[in-house]
PDB file of N, CA and C in Angstrom:
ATOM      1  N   UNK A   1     176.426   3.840 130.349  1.00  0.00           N
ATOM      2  CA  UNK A   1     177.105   4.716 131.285  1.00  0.00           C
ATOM      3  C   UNK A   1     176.214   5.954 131.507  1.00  0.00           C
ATOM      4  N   UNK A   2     175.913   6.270 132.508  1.00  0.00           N
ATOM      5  CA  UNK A   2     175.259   7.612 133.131  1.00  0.00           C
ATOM      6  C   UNK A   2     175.762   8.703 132.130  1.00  0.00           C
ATOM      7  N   UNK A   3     175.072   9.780 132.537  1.00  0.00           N
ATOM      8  CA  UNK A   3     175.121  10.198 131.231  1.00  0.00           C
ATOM      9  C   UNK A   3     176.372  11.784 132.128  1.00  0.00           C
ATOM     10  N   UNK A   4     175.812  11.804 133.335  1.00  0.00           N
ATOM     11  CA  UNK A   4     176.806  12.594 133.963  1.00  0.00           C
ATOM     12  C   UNK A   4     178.156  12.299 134.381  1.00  0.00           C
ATOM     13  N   UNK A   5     178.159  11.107 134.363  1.00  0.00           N
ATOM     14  CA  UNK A   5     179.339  10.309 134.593  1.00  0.00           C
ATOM     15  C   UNK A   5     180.532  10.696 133.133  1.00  0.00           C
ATOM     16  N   UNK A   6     179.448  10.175 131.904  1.00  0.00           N
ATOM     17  CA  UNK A   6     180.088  10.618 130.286  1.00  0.00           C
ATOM     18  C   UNK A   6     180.707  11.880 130.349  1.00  0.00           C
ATOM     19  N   UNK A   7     179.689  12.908 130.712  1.00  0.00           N
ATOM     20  CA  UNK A   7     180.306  14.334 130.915  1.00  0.00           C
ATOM     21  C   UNK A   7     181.571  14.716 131.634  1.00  0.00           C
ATOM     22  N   UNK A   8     181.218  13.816 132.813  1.00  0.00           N
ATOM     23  CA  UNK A   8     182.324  14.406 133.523  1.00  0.00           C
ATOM     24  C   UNK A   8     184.148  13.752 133.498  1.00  0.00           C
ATOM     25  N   UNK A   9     183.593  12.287 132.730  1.00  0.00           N
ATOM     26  CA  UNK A   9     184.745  11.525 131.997  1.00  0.00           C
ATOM     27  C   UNK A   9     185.398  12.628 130.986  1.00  0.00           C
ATOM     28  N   UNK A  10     185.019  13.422 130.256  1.00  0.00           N
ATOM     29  CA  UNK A  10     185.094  13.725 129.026  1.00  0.00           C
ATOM     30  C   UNK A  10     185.462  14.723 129.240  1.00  0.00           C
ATOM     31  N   UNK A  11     185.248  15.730 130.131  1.00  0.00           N
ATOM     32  CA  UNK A  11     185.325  16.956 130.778  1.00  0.00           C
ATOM     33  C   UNK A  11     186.374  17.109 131.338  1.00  0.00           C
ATOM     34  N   UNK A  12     187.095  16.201 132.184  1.00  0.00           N
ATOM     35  CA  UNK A  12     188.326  15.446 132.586  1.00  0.00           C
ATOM     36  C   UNK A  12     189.743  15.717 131.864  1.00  0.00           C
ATOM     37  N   UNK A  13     189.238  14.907 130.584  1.00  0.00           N
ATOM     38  CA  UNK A  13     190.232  14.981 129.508  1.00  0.00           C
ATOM     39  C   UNK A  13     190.199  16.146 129.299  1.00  0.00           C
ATOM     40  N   UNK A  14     189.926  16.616 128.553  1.00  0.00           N
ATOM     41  CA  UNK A  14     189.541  18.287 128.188  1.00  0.00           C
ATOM     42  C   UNK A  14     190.408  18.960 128.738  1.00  0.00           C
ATOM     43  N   UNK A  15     190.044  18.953 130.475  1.00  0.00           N
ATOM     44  CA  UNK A  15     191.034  19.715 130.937  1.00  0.00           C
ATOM     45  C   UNK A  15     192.193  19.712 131.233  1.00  0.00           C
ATOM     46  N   UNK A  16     192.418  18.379 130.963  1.00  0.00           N
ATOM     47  CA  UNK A  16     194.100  18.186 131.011  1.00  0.00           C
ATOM     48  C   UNK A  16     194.925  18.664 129.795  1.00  0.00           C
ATOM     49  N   UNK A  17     194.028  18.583 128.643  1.00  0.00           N
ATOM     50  CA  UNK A  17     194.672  19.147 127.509  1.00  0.00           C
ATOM     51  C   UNK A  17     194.611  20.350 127.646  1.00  0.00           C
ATOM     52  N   UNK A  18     193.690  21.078 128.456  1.00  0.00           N
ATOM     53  CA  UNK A  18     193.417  22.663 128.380  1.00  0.00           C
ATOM     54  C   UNK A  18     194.609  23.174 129.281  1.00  0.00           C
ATOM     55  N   UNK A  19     194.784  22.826 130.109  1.00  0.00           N
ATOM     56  CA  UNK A  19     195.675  22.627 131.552  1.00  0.00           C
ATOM     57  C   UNK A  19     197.281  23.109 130.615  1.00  0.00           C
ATOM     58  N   UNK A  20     197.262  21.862 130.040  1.00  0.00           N
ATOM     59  CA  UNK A  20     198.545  22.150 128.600  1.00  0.00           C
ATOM     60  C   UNK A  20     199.054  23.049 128.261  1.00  0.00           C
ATOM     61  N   UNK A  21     197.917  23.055 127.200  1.00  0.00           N
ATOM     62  CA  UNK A  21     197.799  24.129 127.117  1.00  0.00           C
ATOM     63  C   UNK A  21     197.968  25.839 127.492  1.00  0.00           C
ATOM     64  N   UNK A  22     197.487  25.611 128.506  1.00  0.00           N
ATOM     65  CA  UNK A  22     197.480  27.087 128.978  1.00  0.00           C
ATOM     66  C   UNK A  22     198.813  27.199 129.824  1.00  0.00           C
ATOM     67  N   UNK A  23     199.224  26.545 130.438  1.00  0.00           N
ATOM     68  CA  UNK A  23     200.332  26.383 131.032  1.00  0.00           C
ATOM     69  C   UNK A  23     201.767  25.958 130.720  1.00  0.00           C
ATOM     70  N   UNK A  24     201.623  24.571 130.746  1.00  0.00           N
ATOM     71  CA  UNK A  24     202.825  24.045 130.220  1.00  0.00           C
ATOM     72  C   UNK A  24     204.334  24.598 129.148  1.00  0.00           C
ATOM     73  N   UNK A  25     203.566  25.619 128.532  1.00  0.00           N
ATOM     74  CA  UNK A  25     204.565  26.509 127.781  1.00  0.00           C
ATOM     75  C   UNK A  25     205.676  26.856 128.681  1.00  0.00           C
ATOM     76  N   UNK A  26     204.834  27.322 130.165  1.00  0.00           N
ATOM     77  CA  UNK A  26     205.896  28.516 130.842  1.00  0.00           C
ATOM     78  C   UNK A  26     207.163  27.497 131.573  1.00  0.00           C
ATOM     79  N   UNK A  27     207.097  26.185 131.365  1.00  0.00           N
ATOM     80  CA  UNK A  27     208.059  25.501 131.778  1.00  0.00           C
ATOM     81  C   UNK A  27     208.923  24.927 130.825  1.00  0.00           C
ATOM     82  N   UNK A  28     208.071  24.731 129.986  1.00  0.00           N
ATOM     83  CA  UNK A  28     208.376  24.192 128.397  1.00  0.00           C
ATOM     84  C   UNK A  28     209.465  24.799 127.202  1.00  0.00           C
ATOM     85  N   UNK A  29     208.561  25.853 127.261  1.00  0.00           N
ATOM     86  CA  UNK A  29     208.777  26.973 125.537  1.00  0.00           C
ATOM     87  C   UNK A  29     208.992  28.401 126.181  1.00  0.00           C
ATOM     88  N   UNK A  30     209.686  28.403 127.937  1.00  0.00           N
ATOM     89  CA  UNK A  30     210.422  29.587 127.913  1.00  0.00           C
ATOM     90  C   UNK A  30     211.006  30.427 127.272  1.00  0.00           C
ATOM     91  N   UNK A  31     212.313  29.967 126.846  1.00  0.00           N
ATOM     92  CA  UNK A  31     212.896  29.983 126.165  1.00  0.00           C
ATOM     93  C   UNK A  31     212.682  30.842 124.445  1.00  0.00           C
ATOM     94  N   UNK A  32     211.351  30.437 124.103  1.00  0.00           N
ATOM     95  CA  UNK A  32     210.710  30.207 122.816  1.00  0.00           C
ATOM     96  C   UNK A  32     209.804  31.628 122.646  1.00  0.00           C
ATOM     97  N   UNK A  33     210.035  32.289 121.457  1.00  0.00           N
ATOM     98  CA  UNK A  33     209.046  33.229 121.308  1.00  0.00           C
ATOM     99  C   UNK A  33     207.552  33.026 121.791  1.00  0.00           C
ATOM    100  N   UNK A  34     206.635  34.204 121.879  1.00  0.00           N
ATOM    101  CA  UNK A  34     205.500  33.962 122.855  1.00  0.00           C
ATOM    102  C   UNK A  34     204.590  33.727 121.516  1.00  0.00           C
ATOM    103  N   UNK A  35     204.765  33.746 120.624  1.00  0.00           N
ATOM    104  CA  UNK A  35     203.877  32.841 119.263  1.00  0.00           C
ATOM    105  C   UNK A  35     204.173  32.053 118.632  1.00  0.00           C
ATOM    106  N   UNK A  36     205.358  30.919 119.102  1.00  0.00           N
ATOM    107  CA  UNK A  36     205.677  29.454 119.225  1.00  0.00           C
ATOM    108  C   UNK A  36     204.512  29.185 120.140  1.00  0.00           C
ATOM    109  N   UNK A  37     204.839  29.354 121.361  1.00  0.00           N
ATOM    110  CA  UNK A  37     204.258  28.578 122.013  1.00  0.00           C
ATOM    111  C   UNK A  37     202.775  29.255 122.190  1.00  0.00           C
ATOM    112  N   UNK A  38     202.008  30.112 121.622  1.00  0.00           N
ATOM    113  CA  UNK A  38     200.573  30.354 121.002  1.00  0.00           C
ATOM    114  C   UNK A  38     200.598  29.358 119.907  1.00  0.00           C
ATOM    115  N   UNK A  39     201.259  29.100 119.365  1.00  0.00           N
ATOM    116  CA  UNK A  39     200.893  28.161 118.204  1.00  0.00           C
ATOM    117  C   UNK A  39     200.660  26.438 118.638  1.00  0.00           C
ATOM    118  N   UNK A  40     201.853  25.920 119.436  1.00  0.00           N
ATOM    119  CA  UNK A  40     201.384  24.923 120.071  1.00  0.00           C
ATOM    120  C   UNK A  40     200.532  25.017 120.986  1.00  0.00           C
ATOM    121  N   UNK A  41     199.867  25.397 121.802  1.00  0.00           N
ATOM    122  CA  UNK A  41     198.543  25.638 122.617  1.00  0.00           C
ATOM    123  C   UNK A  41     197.339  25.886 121.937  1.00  0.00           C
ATOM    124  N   UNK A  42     197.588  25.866 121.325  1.00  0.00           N
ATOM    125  CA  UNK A  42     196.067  26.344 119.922  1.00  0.00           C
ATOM    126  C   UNK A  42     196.687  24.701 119.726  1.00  0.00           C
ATOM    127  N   UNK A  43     197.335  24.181 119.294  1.00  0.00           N
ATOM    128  CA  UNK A  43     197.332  22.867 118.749  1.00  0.00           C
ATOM    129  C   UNK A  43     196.646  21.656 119.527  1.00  0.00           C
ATOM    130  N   UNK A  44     197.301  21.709 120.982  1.00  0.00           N
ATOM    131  CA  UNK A  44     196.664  21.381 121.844  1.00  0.00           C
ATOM    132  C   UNK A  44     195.376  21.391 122.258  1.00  0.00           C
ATOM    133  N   UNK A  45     195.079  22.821 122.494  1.00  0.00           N
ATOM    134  CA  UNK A  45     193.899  23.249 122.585  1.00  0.00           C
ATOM    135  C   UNK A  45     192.615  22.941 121.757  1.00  0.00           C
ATOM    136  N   UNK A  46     193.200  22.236 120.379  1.00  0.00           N
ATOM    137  CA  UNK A  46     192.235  21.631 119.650  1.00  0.00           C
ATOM    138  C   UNK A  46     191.979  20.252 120.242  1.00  0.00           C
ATOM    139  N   UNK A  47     192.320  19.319 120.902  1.00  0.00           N
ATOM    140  CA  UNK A  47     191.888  18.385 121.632  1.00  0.00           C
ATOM    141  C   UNK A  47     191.049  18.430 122.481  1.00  0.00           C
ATOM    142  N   UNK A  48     191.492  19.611 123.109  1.00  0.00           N
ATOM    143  CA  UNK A  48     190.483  19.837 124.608  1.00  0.00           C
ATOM    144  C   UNK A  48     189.075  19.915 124.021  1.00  0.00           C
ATOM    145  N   UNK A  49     189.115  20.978 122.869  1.00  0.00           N
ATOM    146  CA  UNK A  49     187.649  21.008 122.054  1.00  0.00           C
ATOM    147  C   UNK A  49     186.566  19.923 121.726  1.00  0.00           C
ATOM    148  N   UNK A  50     187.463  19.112 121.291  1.00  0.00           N
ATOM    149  CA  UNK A  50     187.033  17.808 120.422  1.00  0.00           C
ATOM    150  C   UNK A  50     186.678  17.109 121.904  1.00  0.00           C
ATOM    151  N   UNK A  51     187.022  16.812 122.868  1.00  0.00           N
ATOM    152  CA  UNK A  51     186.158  16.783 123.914  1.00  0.00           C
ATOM    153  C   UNK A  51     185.221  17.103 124.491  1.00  0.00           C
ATOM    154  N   UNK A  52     185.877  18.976 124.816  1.00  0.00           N
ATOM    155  CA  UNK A  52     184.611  19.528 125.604  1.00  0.00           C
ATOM    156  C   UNK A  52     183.620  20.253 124.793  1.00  0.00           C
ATOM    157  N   UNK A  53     183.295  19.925 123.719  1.00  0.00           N
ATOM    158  CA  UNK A  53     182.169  20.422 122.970  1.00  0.00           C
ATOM    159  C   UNK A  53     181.048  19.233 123.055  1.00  0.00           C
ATOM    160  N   UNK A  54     181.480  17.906 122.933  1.00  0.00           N
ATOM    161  CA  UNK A  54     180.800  16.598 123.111  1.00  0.00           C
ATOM    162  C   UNK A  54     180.267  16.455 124.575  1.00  0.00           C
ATOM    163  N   UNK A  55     181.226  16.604 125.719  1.00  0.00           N
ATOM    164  CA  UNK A  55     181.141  16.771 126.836  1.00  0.00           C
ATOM    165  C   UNK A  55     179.650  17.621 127.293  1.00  0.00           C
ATOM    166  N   UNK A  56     179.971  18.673 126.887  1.00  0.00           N
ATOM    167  CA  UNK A  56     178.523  19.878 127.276  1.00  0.00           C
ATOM    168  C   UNK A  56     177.356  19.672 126.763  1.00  0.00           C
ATOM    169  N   UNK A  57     177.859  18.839 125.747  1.00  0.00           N
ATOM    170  CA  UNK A  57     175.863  18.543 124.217  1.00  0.00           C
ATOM    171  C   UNK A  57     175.685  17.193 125.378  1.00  0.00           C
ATOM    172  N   UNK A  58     176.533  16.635 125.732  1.00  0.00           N
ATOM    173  CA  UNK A  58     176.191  15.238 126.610  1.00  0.00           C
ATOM    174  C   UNK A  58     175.569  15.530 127.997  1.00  0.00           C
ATOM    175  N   UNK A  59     176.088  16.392 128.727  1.00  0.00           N
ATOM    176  CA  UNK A  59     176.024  16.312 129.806  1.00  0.00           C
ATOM    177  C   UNK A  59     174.490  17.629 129.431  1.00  0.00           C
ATOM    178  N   UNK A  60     174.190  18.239 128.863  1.00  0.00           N
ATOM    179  CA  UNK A  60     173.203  19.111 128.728  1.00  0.00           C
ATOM    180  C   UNK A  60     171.735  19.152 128.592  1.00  0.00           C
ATOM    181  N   UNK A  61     172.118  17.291 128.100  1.00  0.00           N
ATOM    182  CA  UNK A  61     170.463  16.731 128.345  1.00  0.00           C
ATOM    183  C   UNK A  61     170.434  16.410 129.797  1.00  0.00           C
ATOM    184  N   UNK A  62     170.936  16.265 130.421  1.00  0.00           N
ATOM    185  CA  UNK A  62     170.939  16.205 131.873  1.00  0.00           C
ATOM    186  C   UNK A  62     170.414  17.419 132.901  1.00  0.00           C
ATOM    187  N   UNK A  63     171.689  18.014 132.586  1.00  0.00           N
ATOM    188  CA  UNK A  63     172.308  19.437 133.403  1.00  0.00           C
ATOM    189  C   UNK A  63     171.690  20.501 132.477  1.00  0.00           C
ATOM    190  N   UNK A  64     171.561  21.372 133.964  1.00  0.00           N
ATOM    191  CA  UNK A  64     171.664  22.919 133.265  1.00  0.00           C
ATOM    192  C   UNK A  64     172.623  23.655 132.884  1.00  0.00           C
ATOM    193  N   UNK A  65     172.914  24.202 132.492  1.00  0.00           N
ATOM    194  CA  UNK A  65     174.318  25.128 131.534  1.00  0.00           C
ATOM    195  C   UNK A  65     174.617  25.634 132.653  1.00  0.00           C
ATOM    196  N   UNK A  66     174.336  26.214 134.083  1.00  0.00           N
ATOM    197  CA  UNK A  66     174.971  26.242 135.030  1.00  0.00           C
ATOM    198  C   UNK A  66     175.590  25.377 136.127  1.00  0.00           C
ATOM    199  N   UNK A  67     174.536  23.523 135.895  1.00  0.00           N
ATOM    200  CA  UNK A  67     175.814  23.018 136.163  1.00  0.00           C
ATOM    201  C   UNK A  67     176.301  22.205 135.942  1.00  0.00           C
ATOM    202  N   UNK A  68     176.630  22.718 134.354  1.00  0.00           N
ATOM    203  CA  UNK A  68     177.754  22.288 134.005  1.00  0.00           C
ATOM    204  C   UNK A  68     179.062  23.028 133.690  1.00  0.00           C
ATOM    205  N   UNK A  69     178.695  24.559 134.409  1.00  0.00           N
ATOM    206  CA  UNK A  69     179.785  25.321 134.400  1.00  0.00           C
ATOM    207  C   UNK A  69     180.358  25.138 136.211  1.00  0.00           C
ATOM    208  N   UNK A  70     179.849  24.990 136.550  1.00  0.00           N
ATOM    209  CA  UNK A  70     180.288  24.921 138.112  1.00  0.00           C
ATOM    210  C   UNK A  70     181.074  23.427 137.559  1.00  0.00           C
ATOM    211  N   UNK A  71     180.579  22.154 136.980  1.00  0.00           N
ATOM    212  CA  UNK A  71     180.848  21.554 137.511  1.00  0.00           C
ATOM    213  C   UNK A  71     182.479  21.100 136.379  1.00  0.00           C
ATOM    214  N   UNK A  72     182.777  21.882 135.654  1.00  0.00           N
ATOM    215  CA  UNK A  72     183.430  22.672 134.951  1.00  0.00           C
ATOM    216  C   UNK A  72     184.845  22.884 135.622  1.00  0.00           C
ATOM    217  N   UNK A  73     184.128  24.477 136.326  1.00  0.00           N
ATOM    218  CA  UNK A  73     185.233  24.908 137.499  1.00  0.00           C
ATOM    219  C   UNK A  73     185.683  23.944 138.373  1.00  0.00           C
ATOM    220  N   UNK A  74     184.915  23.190 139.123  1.00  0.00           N
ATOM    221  CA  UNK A  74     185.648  22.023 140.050  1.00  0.00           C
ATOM    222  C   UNK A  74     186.584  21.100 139.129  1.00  0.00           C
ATOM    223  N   UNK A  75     186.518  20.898 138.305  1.00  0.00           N
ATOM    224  CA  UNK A  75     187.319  19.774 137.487  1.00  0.00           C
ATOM    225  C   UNK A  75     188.400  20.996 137.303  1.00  0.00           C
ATOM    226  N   UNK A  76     188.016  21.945 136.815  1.00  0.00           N
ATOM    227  CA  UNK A  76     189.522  22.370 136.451  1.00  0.00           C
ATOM    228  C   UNK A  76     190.233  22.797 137.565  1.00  0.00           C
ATOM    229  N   UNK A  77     190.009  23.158 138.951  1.00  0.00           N
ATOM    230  CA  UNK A  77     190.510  23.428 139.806  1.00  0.00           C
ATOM    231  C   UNK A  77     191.596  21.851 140.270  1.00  0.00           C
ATOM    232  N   UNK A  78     190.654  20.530 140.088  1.00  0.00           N
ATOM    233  CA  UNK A  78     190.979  19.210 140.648  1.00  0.00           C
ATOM    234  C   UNK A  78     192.066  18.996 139.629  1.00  0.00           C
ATOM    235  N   UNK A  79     192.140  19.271 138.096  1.00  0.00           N
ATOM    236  CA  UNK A  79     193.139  19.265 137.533  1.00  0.00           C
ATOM    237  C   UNK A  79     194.553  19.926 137.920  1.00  0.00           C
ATOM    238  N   UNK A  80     193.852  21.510 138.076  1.00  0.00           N
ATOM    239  CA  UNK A  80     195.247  22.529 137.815  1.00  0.00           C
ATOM    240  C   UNK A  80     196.186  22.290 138.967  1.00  0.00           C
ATOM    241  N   UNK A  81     195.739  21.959 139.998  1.00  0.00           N
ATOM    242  CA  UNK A  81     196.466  21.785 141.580  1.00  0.00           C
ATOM    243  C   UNK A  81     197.234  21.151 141.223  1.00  0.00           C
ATOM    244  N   UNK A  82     197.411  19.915 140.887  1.00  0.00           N
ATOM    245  CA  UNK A  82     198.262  18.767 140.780  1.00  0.00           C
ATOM    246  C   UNK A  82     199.555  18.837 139.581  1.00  0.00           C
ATOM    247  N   UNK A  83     198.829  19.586 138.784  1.00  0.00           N
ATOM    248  CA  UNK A  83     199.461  20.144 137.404  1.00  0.00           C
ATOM    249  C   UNK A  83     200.580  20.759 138.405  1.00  0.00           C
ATOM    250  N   UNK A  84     199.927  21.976 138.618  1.00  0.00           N
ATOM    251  CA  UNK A  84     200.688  23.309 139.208  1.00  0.00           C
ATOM    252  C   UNK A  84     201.602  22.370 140.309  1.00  0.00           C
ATOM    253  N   UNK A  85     201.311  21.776 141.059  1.00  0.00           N
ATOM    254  CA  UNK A  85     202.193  21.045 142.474  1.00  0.00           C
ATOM    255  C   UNK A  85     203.835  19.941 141.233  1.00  0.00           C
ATOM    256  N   UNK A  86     203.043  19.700 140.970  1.00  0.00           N
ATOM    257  CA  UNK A  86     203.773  18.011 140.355  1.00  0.00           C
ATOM    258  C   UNK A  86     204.810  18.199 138.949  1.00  0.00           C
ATOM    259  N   UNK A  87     204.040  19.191 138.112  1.00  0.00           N
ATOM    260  CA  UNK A  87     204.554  19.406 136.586  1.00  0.00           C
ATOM    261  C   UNK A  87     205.109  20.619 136.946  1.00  0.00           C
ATOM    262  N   UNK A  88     204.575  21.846 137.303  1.00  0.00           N
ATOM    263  CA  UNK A  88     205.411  22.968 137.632  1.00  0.00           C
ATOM    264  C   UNK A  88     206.682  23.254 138.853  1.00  0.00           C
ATOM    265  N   UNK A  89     206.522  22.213 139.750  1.00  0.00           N
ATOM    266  CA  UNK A  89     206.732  22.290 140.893  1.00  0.00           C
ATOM    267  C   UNK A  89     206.855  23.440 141.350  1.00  0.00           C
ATOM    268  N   UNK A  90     205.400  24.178 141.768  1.00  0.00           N
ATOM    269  CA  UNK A  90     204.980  25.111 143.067  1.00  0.00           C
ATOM    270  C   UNK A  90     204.813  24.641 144.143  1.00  0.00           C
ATOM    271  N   UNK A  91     204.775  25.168 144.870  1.00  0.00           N
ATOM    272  CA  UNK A  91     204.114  24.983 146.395  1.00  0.00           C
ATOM    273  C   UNK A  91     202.767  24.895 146.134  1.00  0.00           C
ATOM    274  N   UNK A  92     202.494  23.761 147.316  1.00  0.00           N
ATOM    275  CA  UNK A  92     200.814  23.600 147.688  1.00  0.00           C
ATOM    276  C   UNK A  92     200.768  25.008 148.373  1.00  0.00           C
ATOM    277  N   UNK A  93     199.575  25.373 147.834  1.00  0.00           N
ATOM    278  CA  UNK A  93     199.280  26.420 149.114  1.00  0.00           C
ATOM    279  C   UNK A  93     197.797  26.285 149.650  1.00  0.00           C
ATOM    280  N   UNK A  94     197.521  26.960 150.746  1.00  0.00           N
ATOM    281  CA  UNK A  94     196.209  26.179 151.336  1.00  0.00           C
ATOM    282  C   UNK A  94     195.134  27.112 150.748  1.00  0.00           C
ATOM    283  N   UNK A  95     195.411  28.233 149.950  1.00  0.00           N
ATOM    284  CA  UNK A  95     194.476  28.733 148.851  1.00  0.00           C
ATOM    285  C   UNK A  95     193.832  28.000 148.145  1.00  0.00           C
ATOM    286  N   UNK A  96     194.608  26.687 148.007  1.00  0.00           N
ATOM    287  CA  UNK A  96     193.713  25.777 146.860  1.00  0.00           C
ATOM    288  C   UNK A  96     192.676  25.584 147.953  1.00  0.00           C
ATOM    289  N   UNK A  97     192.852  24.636 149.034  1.00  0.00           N
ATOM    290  CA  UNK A  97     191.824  24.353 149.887  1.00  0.00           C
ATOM    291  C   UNK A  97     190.624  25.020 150.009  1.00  0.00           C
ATOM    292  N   UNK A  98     190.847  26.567 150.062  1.00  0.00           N
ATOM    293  CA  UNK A  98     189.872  28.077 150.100  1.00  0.00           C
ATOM    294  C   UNK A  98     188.830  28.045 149.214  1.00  0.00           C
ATOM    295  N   UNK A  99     189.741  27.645 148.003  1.00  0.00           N
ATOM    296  CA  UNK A  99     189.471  28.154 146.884  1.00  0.00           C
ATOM    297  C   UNK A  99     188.081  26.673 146.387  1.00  0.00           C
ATOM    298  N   UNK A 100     188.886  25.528 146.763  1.00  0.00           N
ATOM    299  CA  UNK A 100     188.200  24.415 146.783  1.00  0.00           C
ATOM    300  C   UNK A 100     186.685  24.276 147.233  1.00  0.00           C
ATOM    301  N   UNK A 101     186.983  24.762 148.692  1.00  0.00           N
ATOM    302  CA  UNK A 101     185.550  25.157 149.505  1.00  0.00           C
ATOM    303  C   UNK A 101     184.546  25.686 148.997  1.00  0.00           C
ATOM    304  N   UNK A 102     185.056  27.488 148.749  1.00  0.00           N
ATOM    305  CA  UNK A 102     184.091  27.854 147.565  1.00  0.00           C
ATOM    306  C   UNK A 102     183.257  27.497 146.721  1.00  0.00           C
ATOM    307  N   UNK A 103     184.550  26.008 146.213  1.00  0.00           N
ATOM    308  CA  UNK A 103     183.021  26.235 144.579  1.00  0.00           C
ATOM    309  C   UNK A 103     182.562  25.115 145.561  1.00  0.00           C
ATOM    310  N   UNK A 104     183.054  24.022 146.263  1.00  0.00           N
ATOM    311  CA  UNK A 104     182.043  23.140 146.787  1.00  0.00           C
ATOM    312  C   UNK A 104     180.738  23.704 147.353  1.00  0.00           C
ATOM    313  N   UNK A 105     181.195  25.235 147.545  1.00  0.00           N
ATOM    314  CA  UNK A 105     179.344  25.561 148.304  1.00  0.00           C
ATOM    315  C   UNK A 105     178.510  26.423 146.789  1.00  0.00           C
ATOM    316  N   UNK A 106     179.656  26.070 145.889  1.00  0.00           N
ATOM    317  CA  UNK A 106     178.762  26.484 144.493  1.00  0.00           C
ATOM    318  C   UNK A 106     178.217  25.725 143.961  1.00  0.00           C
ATOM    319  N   UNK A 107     179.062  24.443 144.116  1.00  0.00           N
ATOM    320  CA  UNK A 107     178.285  22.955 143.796  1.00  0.00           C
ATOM    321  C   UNK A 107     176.833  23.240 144.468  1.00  0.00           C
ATOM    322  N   UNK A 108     176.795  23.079 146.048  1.00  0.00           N
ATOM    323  CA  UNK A 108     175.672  22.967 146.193  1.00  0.00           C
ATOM    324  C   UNK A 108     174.822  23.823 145.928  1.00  0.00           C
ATOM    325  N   UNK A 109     174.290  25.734 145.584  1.00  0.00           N
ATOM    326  CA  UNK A 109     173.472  26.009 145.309  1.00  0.00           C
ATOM    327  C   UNK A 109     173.280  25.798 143.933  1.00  0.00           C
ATOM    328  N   UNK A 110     174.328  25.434 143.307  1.00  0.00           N
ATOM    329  CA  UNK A 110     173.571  24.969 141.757  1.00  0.00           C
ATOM    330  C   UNK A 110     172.751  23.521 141.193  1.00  0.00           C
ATOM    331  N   UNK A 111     173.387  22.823 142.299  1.00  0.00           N
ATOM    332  CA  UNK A 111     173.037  21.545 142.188  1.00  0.00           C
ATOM    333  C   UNK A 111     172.140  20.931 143.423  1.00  0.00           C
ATOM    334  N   UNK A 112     171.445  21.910 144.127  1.00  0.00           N
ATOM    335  CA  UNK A 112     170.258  21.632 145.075  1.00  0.00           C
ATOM    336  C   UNK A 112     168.737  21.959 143.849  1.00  0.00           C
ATOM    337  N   UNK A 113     167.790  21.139 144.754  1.00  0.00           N
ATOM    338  CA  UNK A 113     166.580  20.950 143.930  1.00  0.00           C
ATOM    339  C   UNK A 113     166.193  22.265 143.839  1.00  0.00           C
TER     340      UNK A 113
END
């Protein structure tokens, strides 16, 4: 398997656990003191690790550390939307789109020759 492909498989996961993490409380563990649910997100958050630490040593013989932070931000953006739309139920808003654009023209100056 490509080796950017590995990264970005792996990178994937990560952020769905990170996503969890960082979020999911406020629908979740309302309710719940705000160091309950620091405690499960750190729990969580240890998954995302155990990914994205493998993820970056993988994708780093490849990539430069910049892009694999751009390419980073796009995954977590491609994550959080759907999160935020589907699990939180927010509104789409066409900020994501904006916001989308952006890093796509960050993609390209980081990832042009």
């Amino acid at each position: 398997m490509p080796v950017i492909l590995q990264s970005t498989l792996l990178l994937i996961a990560s952020n769905v656990f990170m996503t969890f993490a960082w979020y999911a409380h406020l629908k979740n563990l309302s309710a719940k003191p705000w160091w309950i649910a620091a405690l499960i997100s750190w729990g969580i958050a240890l998954f995302e690790y155990l990914l994205q630490v493998p993820a970056n040593r993988i994708g780093y013989t490849e990539l430069s550390v910049s892009q694999l932070k751009i390419m980073q931000e796009v995954i977590t953006l491609s994550v959080f939307v759907p999160f935020a739309v589907f699990y939180l139920n927010e509104s789409f808003k066409w900020d994501y789109v904006w916001a989308a654009l952006c890093l796509l023209g960050a993609v390209y100056f980081m990832f042009r020759s």
